[in-house]
PDB file of N, CA and C in Angstrom:
ATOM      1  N   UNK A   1       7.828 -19.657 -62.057  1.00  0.00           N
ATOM      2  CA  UNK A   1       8.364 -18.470 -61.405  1.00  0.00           C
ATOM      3  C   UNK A   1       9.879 -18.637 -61.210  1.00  0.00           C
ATOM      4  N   UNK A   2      10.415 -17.555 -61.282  1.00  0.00           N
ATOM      5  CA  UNK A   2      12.124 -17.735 -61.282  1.00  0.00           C
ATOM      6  C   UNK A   2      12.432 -17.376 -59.926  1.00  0.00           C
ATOM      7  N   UNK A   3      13.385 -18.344 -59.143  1.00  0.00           N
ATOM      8  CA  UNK A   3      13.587 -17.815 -57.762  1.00  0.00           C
ATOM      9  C   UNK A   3      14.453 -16.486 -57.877  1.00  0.00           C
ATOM     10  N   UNK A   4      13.936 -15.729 -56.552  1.00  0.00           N
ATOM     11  CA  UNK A   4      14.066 -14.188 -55.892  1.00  0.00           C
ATOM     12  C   UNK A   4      14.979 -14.482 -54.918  1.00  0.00           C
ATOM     13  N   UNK A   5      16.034 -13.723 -54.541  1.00  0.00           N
ATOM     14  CA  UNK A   5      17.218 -13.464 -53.643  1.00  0.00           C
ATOM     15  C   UNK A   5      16.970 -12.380 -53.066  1.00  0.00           C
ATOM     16  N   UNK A   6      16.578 -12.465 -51.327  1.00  0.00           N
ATOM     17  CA  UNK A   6      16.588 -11.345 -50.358  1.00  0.00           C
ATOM     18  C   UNK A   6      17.513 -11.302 -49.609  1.00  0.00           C
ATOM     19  N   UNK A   7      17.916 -10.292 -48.930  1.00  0.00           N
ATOM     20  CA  UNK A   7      18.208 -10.325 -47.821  1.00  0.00           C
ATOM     21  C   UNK A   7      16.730 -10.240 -46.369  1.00  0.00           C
ATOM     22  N   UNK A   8      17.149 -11.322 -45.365  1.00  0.00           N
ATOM     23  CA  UNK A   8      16.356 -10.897 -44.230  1.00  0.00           C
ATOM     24  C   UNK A   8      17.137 -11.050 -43.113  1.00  0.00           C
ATOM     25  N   UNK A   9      17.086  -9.901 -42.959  1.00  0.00           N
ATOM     26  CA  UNK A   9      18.434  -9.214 -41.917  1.00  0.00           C
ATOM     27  C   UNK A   9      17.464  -9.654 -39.810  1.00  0.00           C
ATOM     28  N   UNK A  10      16.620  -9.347 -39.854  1.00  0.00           N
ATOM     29  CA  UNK A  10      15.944 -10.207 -38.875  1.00  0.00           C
ATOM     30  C   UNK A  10      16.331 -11.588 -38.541  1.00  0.00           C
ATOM     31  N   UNK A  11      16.534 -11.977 -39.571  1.00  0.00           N
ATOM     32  CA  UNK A  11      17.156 -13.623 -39.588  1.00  0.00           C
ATOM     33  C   UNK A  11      18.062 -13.784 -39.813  1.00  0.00           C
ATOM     34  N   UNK A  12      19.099 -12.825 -40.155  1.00  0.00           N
ATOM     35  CA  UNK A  12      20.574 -13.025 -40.399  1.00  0.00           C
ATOM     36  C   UNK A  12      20.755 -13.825 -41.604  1.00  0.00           C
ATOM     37  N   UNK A  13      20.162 -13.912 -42.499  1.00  0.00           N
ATOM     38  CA  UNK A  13      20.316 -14.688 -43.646  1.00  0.00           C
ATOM     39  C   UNK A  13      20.074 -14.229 -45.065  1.00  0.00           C
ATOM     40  N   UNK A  14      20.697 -14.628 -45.853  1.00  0.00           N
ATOM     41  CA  UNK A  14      19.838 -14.216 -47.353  1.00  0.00           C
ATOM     42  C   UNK A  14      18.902 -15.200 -47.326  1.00  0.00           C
ATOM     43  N   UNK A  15      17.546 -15.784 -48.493  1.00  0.00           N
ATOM     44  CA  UNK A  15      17.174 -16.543 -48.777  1.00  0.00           C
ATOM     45  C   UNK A  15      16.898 -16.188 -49.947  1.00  0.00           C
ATOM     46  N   UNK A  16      16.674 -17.745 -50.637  1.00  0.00           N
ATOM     47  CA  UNK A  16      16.116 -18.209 -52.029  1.00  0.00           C
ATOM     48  C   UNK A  16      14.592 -18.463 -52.161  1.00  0.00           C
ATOM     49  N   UNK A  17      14.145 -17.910 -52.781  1.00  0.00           N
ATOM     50  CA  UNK A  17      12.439 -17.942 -52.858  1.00  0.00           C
ATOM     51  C   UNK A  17      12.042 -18.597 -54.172  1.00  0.00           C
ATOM     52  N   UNK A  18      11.301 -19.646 -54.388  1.00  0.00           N
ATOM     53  CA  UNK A  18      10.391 -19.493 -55.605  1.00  0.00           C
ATOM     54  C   UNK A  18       9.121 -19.353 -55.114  1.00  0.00           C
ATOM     55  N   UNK A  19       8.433 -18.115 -55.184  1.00  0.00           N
ATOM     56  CA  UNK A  19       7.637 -17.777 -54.716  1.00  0.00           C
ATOM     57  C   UNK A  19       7.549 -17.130 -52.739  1.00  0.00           C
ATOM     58  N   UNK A  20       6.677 -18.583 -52.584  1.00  0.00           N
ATOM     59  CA  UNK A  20       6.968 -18.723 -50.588  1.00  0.00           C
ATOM     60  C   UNK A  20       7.542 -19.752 -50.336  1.00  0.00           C
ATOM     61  N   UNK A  21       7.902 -20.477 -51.438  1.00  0.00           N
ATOM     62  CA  UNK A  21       8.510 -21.479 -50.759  1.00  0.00           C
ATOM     63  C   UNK A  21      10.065 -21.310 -50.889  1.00  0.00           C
ATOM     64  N   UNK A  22      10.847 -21.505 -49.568  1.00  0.00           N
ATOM     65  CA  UNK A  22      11.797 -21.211 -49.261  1.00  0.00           C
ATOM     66  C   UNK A  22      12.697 -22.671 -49.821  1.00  0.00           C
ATOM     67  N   UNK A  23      14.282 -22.198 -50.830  1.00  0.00           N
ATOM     68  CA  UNK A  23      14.361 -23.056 -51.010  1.00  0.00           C
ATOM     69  C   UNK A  23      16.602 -23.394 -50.618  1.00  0.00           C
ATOM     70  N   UNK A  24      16.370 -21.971 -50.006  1.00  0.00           N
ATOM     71  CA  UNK A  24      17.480 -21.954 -49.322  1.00  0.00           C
ATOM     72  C   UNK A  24      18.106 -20.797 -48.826  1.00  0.00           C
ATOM     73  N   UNK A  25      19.252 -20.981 -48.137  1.00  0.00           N
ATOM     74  CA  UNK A  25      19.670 -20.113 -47.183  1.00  0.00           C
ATOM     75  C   UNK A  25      21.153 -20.007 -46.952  1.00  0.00           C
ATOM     76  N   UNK A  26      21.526 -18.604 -47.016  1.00  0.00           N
ATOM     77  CA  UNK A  26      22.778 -18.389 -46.244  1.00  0.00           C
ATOM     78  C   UNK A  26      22.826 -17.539 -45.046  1.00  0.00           C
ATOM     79  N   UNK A  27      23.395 -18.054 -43.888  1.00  0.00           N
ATOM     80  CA  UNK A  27      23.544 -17.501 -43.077  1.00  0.00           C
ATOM     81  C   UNK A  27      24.746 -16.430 -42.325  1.00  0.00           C
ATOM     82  N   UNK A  28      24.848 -15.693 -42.203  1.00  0.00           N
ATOM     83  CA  UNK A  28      25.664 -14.999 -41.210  1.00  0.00           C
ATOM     84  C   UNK A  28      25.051 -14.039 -40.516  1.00  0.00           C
ATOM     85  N   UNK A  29      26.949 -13.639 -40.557  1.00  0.00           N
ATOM     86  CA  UNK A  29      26.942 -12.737 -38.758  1.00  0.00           C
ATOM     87  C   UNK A  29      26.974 -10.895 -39.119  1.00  0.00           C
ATOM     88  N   UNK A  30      26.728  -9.928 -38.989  1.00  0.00           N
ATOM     89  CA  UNK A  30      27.136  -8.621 -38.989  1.00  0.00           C
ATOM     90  C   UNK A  30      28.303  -8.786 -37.881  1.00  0.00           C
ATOM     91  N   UNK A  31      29.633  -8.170 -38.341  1.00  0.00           N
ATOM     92  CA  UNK A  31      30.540  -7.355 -37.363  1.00  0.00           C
ATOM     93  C   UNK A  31      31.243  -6.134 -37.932  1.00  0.00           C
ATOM     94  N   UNK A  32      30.422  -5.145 -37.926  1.00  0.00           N
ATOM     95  CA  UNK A  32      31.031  -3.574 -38.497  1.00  0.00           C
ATOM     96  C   UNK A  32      30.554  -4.156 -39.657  1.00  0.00           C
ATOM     97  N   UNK A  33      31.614  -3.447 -40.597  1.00  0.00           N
ATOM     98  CA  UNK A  33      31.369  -3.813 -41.795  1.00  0.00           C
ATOM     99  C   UNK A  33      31.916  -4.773 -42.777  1.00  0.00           C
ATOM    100  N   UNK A  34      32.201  -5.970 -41.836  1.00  0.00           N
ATOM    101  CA  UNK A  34      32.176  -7.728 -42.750  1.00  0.00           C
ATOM    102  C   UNK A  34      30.572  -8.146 -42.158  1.00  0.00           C
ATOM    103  N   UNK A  35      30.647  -8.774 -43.399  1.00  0.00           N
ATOM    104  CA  UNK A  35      29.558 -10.137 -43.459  1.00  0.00           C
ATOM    105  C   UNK A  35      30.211 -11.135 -43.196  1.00  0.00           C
ATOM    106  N   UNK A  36      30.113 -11.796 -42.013  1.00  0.00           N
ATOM    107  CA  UNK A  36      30.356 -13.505 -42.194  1.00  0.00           C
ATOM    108  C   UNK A  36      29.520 -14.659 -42.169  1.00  0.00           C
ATOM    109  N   UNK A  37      30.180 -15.447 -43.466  1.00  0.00           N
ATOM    110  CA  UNK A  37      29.369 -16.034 -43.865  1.00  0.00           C
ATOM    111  C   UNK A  37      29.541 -17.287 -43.836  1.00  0.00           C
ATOM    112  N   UNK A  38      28.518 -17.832 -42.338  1.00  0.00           N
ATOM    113  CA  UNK A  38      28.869 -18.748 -41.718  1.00  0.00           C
ATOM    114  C   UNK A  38      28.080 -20.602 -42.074  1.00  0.00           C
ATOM    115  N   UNK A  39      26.728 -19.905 -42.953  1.00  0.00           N
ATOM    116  CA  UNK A  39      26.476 -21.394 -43.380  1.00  0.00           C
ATOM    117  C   UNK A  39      25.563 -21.721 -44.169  1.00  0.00           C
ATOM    118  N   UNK A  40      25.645 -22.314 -45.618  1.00  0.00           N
ATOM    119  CA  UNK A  40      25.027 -21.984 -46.820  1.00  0.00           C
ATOM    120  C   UNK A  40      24.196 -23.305 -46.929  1.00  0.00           C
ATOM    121  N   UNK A  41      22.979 -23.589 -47.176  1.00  0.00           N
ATOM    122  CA  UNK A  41      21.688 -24.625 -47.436  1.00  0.00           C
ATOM    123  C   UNK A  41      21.178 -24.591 -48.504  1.00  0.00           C
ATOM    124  N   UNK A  42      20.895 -25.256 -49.489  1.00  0.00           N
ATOM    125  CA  UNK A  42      19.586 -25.318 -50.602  1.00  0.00           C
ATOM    126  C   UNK A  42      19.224 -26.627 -50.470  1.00  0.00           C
ATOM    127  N   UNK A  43      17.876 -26.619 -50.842  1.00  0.00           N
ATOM    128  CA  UNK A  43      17.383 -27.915 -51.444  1.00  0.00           C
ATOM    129  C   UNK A  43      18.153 -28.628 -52.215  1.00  0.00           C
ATOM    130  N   UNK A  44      17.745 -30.078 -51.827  1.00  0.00           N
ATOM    131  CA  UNK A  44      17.822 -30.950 -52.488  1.00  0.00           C
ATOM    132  C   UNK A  44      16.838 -31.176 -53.595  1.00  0.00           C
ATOM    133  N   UNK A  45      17.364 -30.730 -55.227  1.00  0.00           N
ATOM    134  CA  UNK A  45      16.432 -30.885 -56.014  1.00  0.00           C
ATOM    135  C   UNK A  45      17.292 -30.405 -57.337  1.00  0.00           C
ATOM    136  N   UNK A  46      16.929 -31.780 -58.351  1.00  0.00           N
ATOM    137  CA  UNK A  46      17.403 -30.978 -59.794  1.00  0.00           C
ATOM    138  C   UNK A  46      16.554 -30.347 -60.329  1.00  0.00           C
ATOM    139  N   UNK A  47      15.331 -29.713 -59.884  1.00  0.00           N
ATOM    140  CA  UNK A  47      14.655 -28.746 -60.699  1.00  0.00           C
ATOM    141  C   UNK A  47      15.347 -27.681 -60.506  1.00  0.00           C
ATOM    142  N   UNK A  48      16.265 -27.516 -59.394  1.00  0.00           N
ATOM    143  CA  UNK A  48      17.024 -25.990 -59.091  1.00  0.00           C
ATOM    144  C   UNK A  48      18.249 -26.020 -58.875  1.00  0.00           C
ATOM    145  N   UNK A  49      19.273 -26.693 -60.381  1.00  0.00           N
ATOM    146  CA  UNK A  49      20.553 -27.136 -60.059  1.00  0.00           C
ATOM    147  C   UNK A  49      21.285 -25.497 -60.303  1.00  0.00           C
ATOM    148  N   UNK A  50      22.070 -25.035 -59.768  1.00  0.00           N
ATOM    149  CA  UNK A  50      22.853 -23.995 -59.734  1.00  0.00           C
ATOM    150  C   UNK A  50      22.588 -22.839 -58.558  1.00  0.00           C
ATOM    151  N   UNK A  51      21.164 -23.331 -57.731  1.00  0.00           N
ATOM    152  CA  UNK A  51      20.818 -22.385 -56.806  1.00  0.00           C
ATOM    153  C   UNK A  51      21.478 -22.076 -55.920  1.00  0.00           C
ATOM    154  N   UNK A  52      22.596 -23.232 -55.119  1.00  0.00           N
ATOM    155  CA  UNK A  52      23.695 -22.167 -53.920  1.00  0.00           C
ATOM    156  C   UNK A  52      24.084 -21.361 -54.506  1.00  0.00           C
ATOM    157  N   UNK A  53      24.909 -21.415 -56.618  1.00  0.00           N
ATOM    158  CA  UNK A  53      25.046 -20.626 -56.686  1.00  0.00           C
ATOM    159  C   UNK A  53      24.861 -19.305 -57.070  1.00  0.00           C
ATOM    160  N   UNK A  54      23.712 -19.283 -57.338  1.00  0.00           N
ATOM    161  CA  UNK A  54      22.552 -18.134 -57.406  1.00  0.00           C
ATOM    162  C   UNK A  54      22.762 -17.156 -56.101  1.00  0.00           C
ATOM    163  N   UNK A  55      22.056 -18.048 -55.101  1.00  0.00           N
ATOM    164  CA  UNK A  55      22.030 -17.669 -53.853  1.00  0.00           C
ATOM    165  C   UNK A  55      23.382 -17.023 -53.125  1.00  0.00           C
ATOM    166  N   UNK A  56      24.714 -17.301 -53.355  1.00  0.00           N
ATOM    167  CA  UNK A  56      25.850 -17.074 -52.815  1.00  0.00           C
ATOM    168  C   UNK A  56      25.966 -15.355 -53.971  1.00  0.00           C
ATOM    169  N   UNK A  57      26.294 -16.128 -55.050  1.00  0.00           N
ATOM    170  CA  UNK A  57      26.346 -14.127 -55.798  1.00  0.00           C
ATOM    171  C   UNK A  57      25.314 -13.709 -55.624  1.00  0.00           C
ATOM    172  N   UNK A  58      24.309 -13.328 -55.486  1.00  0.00           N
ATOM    173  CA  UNK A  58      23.047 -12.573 -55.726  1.00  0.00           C
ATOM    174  C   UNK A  58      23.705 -11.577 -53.842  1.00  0.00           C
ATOM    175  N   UNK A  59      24.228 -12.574 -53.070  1.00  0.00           N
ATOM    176  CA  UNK A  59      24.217 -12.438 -51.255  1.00  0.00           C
ATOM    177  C   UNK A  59      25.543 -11.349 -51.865  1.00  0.00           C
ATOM    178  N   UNK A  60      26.697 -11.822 -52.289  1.00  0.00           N
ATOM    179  CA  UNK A  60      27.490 -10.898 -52.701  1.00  0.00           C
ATOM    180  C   UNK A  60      28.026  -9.818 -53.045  1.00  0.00           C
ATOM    181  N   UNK A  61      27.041  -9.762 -54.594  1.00  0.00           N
ATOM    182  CA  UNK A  61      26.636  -8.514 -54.752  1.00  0.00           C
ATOM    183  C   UNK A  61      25.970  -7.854 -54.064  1.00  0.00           C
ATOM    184  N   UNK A  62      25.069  -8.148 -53.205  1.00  0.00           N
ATOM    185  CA  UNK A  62      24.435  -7.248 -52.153  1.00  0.00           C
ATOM    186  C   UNK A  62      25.159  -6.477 -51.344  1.00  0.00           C
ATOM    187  N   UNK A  63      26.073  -7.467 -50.781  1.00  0.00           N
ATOM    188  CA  UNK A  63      27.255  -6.674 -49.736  1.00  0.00           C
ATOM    189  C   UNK A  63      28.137  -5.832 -50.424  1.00  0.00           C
ATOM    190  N   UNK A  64      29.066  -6.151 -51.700  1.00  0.00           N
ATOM    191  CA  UNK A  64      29.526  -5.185 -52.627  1.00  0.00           C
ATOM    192  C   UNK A  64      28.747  -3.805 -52.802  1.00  0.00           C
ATOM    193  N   UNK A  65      27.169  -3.674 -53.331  1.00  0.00           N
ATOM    194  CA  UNK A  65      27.039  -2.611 -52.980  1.00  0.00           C
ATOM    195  C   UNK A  65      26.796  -1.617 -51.832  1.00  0.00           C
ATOM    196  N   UNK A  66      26.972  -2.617 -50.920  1.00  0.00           N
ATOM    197  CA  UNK A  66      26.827  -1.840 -49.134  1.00  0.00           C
ATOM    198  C   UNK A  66      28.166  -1.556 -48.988  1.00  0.00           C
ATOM    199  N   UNK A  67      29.044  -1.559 -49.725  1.00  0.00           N
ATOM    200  CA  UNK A  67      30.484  -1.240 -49.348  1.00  0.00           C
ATOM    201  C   UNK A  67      31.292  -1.919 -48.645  1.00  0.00           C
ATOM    202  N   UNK A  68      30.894  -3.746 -48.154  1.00  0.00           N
ATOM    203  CA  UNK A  68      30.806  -4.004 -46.976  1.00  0.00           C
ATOM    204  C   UNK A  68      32.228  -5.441 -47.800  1.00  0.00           C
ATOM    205  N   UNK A  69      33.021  -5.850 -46.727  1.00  0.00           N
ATOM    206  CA  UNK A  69      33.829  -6.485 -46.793  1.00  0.00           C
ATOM    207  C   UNK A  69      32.961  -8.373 -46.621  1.00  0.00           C
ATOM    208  N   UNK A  70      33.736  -9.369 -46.548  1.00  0.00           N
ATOM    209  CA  UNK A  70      33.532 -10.451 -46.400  1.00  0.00           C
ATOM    210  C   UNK A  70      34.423 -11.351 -45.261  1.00  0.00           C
ATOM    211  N   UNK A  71      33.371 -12.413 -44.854  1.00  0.00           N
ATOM    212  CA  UNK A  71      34.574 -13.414 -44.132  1.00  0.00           C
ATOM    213  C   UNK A  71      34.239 -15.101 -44.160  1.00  0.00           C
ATOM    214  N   UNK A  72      34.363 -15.261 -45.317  1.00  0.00           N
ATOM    215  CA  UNK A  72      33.645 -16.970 -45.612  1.00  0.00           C
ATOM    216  C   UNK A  72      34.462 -17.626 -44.912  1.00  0.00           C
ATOM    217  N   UNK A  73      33.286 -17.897 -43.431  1.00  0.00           N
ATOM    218  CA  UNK A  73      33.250 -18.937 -42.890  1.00  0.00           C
ATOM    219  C   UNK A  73      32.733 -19.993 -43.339  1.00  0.00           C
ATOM    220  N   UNK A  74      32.017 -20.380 -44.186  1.00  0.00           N
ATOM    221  CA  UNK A  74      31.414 -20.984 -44.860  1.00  0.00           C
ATOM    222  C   UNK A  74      32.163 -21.885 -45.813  1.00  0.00           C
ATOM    223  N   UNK A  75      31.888 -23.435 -45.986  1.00  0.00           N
ATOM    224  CA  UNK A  75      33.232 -23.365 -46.941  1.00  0.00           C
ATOM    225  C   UNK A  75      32.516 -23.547 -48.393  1.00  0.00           C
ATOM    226  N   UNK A  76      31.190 -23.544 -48.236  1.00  0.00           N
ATOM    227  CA  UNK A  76      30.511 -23.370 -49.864  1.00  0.00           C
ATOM    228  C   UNK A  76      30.757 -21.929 -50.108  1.00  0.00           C
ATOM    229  N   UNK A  77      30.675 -20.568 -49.441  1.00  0.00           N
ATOM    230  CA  UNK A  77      30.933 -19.459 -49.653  1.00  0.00           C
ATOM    231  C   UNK A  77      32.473 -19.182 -50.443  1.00  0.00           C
ATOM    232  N   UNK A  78      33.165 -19.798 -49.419  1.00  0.00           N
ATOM    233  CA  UNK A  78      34.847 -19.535 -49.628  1.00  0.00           C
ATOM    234  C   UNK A  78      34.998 -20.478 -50.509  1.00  0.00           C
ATOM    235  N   UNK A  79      34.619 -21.840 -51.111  1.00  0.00           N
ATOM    236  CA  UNK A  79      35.013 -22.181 -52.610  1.00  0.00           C
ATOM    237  C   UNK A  79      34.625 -21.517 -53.542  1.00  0.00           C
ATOM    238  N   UNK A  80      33.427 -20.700 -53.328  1.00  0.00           N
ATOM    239  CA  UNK A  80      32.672 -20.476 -54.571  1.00  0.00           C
ATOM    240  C   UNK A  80      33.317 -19.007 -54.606  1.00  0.00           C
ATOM    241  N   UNK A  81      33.925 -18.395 -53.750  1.00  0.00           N
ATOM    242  CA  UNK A  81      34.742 -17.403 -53.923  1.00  0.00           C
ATOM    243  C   UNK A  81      35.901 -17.466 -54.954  1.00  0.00           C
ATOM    244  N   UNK A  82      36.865 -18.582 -54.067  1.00  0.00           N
ATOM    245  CA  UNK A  82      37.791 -19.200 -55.040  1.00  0.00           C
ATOM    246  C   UNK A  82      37.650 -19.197 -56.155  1.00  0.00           C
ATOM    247  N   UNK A  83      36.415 -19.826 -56.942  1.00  0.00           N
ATOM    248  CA  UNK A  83      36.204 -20.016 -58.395  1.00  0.00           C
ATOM    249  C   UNK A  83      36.005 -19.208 -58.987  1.00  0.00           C
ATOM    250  N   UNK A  84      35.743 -17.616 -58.253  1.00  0.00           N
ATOM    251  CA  UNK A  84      35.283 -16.794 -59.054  1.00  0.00           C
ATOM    252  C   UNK A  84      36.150 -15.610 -58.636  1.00  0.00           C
ATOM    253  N   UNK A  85      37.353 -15.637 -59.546  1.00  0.00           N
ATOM    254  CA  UNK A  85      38.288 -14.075 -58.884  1.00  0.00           C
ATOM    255  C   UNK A  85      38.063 -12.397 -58.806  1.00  0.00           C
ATOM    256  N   UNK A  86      36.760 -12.742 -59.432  1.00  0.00           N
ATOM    257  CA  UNK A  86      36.199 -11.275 -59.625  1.00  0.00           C
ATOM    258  C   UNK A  86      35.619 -10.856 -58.138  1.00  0.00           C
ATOM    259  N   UNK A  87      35.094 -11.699 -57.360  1.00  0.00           N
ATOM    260  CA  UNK A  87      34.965 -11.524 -55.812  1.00  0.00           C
ATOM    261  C   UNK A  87      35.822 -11.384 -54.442  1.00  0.00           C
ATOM    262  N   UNK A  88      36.947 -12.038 -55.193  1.00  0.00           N
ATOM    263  CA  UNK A  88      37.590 -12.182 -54.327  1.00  0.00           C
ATOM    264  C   UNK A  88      38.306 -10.694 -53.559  1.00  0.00           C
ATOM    265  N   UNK A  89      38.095  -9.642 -54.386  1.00  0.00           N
ATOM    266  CA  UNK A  89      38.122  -8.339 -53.310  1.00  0.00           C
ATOM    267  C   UNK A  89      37.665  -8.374 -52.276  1.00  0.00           C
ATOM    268  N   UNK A  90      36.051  -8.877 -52.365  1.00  0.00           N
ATOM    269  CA  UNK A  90      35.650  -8.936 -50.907  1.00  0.00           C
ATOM    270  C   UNK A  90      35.539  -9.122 -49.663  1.00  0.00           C
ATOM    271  N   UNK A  91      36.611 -10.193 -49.855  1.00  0.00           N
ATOM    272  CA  UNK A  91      37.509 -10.850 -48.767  1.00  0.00           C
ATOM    273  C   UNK A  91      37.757 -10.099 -48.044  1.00  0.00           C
ATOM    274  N   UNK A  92      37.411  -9.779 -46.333  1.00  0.00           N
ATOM    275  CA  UNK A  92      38.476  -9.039 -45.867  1.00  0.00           C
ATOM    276  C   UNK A  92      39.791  -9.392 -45.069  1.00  0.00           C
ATOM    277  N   UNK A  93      40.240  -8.529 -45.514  1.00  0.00           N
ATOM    278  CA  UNK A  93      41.853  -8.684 -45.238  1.00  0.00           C
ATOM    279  C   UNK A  93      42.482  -9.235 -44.159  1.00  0.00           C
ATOM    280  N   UNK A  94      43.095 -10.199 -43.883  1.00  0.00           N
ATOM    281  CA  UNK A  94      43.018 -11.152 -42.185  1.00  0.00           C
ATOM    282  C   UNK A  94      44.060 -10.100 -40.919  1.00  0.00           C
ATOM    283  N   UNK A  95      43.834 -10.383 -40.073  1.00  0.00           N
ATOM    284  CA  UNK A  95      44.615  -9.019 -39.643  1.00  0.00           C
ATOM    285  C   UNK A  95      46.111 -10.103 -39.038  1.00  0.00           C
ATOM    286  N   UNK A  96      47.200  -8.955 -38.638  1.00  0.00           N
ATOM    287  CA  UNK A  96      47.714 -10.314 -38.255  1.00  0.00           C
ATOM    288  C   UNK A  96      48.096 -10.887 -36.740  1.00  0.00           C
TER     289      UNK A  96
END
Protein backbone atom coordinates (compact mmCIF):
# COMPACT_ATOMS: atom_id res chain seq x y z
CA UNK A 1 0.00 0.00 0.00
CA UNK A 2 1.39 3.48 -0.80
CA UNK A 3 1.26 5.90 2.14
CA UNK A 4 -1.90 8.53 2.22
CA UNK A 5 -1.42 12.25 3.42
CA UNK A 6 -4.36 13.80 5.57
CA UNK A 7 -5.02 16.48 7.15
CA UNK A 8 -6.55 15.96 10.90
CA UNK A 9 -7.42 19.22 11.93
CA UNK A 10 -8.81 17.80 15.46
CA UNK A 11 -5.23 17.07 16.06
CA UNK A 12 -3.66 19.88 14.53
CA UNK A 13 -1.57 17.81 12.37
CA UNK A 14 -1.17 16.31 8.93
CA UNK A 15 -0.34 12.59 9.06
CA UNK A 16 1.33 9.85 7.02
CA UNK A 17 -0.62 6.62 6.76
CA UNK A 18 0.29 3.28 5.29
CA UNK A 19 -2.80 2.05 5.81
CA UNK A 20 -3.55 2.54 10.00
CA UNK A 21 -0.47 2.57 10.75
CA UNK A 22 0.65 5.94 11.45
CA UNK A 23 3.98 6.65 10.25
CA UNK A 24 4.30 10.31 10.79
CA UNK A 25 3.40 13.68 11.58
CA UNK A 26 3.42 17.33 11.20
CA UNK A 27 2.25 19.47 13.53
CA UNK A 28 0.86 22.97 13.82
CA UNK A 29 -0.94 25.87 14.85
CA UNK A 30 -4.06 27.73 12.89
CA UNK A 31 -3.71 31.68 13.27
CA UNK A 32 -6.15 33.32 10.60
CA UNK A 33 -4.86 32.34 7.69
CA UNK A 34 -1.04 30.98 8.35
CA UNK A 35 -0.32 27.51 9.14
CA UNK A 36 2.45 27.16 11.55
CA UNK A 37 4.40 24.66 11.28
CA UNK A 38 5.71 23.83 14.41
CA UNK A 39 7.00 20.11 14.42
CA UNK A 40 7.66 17.44 11.83
CA UNK A 41 8.15 13.31 12.92
CA UNK A 42 8.46 10.15 10.72
CA UNK A 43 9.59 6.90 11.40
CA UNK A 44 12.54 5.59 11.67
CA UNK A 45 12.73 3.22 8.72
CA UNK A 46 14.37 2.66 5.22
CA UNK A 47 11.37 1.02 3.92
CA UNK A 48 9.99 4.75 3.82
CA UNK A 49 13.06 6.84 2.87
CA UNK A 50 11.69 10.22 1.47
CA UNK A 51 8.50 10.26 3.74
CA UNK A 52 9.06 13.76 5.77
CA UNK A 53 9.32 14.57 2.44
CA UNK A 54 6.20 13.33 1.15
CA UNK A 55 4.56 14.35 4.22
CA UNK A 56 5.84 18.14 4.28
CA UNK A 57 4.58 18.78 0.30
CA UNK A 58 1.56 16.74 0.25
CA UNK A 59 0.83 19.34 4.00
CA UNK A 60 1.75 22.21 1.53
CA UNK A 61 -0.04 21.82 -1.16
CA UNK A 62 -2.95 21.45 0.99
CA UNK A 63 -2.57 24.89 2.45
CA UNK A 64 -1.74 26.40 -1.12
CA UNK A 65 -5.03 25.33 -2.11
CA UNK A 66 -6.83 26.84 1.04
CA UNK A 67 -5.29 30.06 0.01
CA UNK A 68 -3.57 29.96 3.23
CA UNK A 69 -0.03 31.46 3.95
CA UNK A 70 2.87 29.64 6.01
CA UNK A 71 5.17 30.02 9.11
CA UNK A 72 7.92 27.19 9.42
CA UNK A 73 8.52 26.97 12.74
CA UNK A 74 9.72 23.87 12.13
CA UNK A 75 13.17 23.61 10.98
CA UNK A 76 12.54 20.32 8.80
CA UNK A 77 9.58 22.44 7.29
CA UNK A 78 11.72 25.66 6.71
CA UNK A 79 14.75 23.61 5.13
CA UNK A 80 12.69 21.71 3.04
CA UNK A 81 11.16 24.99 2.00
CA UNK A 82 14.53 26.35 1.26
CA UNK A 83 15.27 23.50 -1.14
CA UNK A 84 12.39 23.89 -2.93
CA UNK A 85 11.77 27.63 -4.40
CA UNK A 86 8.63 26.84 -5.90
CA UNK A 87 7.11 27.05 -2.19
CA UNK A 88 8.62 29.47 -1.01
CA UNK A 89 5.56 31.93 -1.79
CA UNK A 90 4.05 30.47 1.00
CA UNK A 91 5.97 31.94 3.42
CA UNK A 92 4.24 34.54 5.10
CA UNK A 93 5.58 37.72 4.97
CA UNK A 94 7.33 38.69 8.54
CA UNK A 95 5.77 41.84 9.66
CA UNK A 96 8.08 44.34 10.95
Amino acid sequence: MEPTVTDAPDASRYEIRDGDRLLGVAAYERRGNQVVFTHTEVEDSSEYSGLGSRLVRSALDDVRGAGHTVVPECSFVRGWIERHPEYQDLVAAREP
